[in-house]
C-alpha atoms as a PDB file:
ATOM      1  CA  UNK A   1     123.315 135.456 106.090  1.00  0.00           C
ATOM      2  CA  UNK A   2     120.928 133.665 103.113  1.00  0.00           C
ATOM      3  CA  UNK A   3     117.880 134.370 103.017  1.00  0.00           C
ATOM      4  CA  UNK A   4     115.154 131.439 103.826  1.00  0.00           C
ATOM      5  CA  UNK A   5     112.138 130.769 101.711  1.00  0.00           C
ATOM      6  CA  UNK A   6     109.135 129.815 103.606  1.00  0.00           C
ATOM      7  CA  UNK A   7     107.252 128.034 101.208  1.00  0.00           C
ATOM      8  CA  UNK A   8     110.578 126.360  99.992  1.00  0.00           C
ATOM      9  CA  UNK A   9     111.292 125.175 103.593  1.00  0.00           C
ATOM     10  CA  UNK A  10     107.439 124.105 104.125  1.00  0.00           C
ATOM     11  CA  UNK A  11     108.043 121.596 101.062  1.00  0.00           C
ATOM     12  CA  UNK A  12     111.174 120.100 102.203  1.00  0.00           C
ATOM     13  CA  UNK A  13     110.247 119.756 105.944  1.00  0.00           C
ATOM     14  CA  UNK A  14     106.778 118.231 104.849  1.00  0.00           C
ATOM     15  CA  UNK A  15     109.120 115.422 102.153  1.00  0.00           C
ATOM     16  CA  UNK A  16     111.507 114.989 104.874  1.00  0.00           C
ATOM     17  CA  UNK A  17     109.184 113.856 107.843  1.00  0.00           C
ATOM     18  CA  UNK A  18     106.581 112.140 105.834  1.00  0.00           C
ATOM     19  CA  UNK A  19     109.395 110.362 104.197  1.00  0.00           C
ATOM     20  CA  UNK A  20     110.635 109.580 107.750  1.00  0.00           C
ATOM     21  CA  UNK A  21     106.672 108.920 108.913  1.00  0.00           C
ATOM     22  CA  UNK A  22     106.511 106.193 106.121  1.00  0.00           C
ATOM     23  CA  UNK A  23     109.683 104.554 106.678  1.00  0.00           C
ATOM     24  CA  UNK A  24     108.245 103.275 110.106  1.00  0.00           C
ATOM     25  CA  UNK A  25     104.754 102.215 109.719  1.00  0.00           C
ATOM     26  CA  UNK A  26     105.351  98.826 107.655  1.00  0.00           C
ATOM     27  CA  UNK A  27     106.718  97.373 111.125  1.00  0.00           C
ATOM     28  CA  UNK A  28     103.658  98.795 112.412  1.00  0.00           C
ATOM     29  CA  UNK A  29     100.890  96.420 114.139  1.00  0.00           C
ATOM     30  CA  UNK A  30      97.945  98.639 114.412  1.00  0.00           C
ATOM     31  CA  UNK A  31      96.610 100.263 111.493  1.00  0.00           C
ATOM     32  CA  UNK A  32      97.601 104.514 111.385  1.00  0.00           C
ATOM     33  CA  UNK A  33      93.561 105.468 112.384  1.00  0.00           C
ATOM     34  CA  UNK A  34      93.382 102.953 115.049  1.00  0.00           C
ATOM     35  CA  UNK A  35      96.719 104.371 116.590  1.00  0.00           C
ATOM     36  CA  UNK A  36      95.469 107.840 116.378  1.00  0.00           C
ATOM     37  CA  UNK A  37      92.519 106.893 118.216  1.00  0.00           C
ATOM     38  CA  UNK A  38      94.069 104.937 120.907  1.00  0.00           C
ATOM     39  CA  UNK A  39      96.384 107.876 120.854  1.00  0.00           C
ATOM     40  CA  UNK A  40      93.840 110.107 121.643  1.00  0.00           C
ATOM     41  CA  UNK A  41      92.519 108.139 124.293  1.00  0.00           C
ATOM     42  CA  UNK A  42      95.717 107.098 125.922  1.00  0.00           C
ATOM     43  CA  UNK A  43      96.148 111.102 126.164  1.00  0.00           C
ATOM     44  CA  UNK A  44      93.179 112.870 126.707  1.00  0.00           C
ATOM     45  CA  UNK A  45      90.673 110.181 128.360  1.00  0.00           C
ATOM     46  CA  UNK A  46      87.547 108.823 127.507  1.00  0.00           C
ATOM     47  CA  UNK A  47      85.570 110.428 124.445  1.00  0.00           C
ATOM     48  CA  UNK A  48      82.866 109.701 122.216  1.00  0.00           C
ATOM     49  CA  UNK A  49      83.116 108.631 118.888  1.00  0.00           C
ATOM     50  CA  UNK A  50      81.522 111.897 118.058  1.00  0.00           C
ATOM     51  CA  UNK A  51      84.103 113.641 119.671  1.00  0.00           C
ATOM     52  CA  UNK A  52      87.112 111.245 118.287  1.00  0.00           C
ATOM     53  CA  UNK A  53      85.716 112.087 114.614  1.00  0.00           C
ATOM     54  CA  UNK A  54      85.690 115.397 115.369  1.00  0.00           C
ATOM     55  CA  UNK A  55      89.164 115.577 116.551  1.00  0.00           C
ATOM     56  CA  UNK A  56      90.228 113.387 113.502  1.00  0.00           C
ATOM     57  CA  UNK A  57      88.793 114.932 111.457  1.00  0.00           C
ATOM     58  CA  UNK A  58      86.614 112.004 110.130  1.00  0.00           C
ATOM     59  CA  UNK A  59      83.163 111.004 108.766  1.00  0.00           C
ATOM     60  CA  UNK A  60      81.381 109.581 111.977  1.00  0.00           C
ATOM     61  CA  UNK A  61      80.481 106.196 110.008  1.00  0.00           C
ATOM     62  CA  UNK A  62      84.243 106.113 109.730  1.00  0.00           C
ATOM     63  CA  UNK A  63      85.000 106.529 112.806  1.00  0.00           C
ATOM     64  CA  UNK A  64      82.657 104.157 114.475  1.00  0.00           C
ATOM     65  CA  UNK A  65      84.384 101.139 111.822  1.00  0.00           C
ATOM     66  CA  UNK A  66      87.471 101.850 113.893  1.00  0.00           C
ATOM     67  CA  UNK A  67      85.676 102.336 116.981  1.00  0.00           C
ATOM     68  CA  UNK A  68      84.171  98.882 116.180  1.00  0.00           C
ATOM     69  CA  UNK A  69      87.606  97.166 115.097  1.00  0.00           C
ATOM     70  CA  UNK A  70      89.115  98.502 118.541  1.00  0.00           C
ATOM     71  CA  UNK A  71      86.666  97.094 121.137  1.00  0.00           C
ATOM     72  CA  UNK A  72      86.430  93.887 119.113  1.00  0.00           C
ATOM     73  CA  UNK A  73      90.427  93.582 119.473  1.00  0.00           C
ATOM     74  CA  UNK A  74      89.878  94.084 122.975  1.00  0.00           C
ATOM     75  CA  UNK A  75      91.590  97.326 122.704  1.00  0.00           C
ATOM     76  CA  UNK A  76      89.129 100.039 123.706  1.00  0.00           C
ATOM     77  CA  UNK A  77      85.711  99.803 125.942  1.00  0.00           C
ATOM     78  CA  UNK A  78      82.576 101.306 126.121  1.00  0.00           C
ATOM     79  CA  UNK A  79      80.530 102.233 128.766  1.00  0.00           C
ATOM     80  CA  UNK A  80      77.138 104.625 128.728  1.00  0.00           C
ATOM     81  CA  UNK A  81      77.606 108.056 128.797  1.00  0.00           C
ATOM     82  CA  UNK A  82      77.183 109.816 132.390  1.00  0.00           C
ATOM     83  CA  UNK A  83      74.916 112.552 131.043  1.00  0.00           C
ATOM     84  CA  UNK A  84      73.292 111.472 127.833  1.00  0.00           C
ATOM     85  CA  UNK A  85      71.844 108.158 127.780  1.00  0.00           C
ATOM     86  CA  UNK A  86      71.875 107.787 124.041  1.00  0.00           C
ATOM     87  CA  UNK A  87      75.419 108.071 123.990  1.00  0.00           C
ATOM     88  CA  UNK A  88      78.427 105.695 124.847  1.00  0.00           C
ATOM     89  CA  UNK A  89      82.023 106.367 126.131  1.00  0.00           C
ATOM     90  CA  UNK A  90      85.141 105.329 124.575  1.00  0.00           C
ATOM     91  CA  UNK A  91      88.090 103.930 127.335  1.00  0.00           C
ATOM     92  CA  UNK A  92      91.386 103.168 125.699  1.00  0.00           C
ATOM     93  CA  UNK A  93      91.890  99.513 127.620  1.00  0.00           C
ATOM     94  CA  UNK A  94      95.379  98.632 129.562  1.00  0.00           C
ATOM     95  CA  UNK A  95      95.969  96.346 126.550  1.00  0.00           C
ATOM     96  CA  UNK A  96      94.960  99.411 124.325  1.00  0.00           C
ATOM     97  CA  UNK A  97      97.430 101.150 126.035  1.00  0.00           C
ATOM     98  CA  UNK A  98     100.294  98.375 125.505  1.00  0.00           C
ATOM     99  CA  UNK A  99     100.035  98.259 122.028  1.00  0.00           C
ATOM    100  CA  UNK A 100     100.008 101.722 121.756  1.00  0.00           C
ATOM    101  CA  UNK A 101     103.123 102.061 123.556  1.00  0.00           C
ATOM    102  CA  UNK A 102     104.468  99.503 121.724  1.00  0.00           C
ATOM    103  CA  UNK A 103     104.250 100.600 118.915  1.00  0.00           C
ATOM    104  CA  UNK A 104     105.357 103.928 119.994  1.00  0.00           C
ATOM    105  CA  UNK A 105     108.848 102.331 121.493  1.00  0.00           C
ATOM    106  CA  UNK A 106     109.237 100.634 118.280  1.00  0.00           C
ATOM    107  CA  UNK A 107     109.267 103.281 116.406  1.00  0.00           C
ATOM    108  CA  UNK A 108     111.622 105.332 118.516  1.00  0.00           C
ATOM    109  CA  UNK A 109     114.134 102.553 118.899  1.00  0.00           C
ATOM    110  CA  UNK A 110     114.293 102.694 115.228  1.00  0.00           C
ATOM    111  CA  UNK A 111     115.194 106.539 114.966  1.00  0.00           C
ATOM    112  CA  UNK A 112     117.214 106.018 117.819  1.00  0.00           C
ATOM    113  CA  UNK A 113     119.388 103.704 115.504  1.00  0.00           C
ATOM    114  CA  UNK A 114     119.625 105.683 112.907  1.00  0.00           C
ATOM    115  CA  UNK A 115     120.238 108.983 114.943  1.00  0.00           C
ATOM    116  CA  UNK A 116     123.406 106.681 116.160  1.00  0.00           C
ATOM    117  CA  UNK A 117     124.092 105.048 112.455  1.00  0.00           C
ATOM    118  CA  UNK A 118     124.023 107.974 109.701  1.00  0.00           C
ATOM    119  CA  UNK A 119     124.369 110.923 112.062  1.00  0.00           C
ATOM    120  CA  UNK A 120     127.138 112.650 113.625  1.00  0.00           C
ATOM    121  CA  UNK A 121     126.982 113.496 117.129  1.00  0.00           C
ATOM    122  CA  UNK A 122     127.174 117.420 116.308  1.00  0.00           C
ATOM    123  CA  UNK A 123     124.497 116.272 113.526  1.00  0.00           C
ATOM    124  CA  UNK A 124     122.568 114.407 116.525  1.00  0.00           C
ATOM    125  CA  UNK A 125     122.957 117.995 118.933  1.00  0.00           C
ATOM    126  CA  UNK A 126     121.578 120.244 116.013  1.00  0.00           C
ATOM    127  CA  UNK A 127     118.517 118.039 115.501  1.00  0.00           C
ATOM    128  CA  UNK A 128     118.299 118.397 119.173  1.00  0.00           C
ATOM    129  CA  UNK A 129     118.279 121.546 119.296  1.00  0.00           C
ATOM    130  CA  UNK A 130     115.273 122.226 116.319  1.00  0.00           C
ATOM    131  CA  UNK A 131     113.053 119.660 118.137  1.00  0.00           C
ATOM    132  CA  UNK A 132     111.388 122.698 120.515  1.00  0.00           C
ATOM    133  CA  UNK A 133     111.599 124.374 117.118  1.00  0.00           C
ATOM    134  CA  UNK A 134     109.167 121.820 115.837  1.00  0.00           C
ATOM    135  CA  UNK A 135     106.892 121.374 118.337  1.00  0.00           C
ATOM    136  CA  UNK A 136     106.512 125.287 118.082  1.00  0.00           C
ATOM    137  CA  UNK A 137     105.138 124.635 114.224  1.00  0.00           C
ATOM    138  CA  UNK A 138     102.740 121.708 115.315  1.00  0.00           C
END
């Protein structure tokens, strides 16, 4: 059996899935920090935007221009915090949660076509099969 570099494996999984990553967004509609943000939202609940930038991993001022661009879109609310008065709490709205999904389904009806167009169905089974692989390296 050949042997398996790590670190040569670590470069061509990260080329092949941010090559695959940035072959989807140009048909997206919301910008890549909004969607992780409504993501988050959509997922976990309400948060503040303390909390989102921590998560993120953003600057807070960044985070409270997305925050900002969100609830203007209609796309996320804010209500006051149950506990701390000089904080607010961020609701992904159900239209927040539409375009999220959206977006989501768009994307996966386009790797569903190409699962179906440039890979065999044992090629389509074997990339089944690393997917728990995958979510074990996340």
């Amino acid at each position: 059996m050949d042997e398996v570099d790590p670190l040569e494996l670590a470069a061509e999984l990260r080329t092949a899935i941010g090559t695959l990553v940035r072959s989807l967004r140009p048909g997206d509609e919301l910008p890549q920090n909004q969607a992780a943000v409504l993501g988050v939202l959509v997922r976990e609940g309400p948060h503040t935007t303390s909390e989102l930038a921590a998560l993120l991993r953003v600057r807070h001022q960044s985070m409270a221009r997305t925050v900002s661009l969100l609830t203007a879109a209609g796309l996320v609310t804010t209500s006051p915090h149950p506990t701390d008065g000089r904080k607010t709490v961020l609701t992904a709205t159900p239209a927040g949660t539409e375009a999220l999904q959206a977006q989501r389904a768009r994307r996966e009806g386009e790797i569903a076509t190409a699962l179906a167009e440039r890979l065999t169905p044992a090629e389509q089974r074997l990339l089944r099969d690393a997917v728990p692989l995958l979510r074990r390296l996340a």
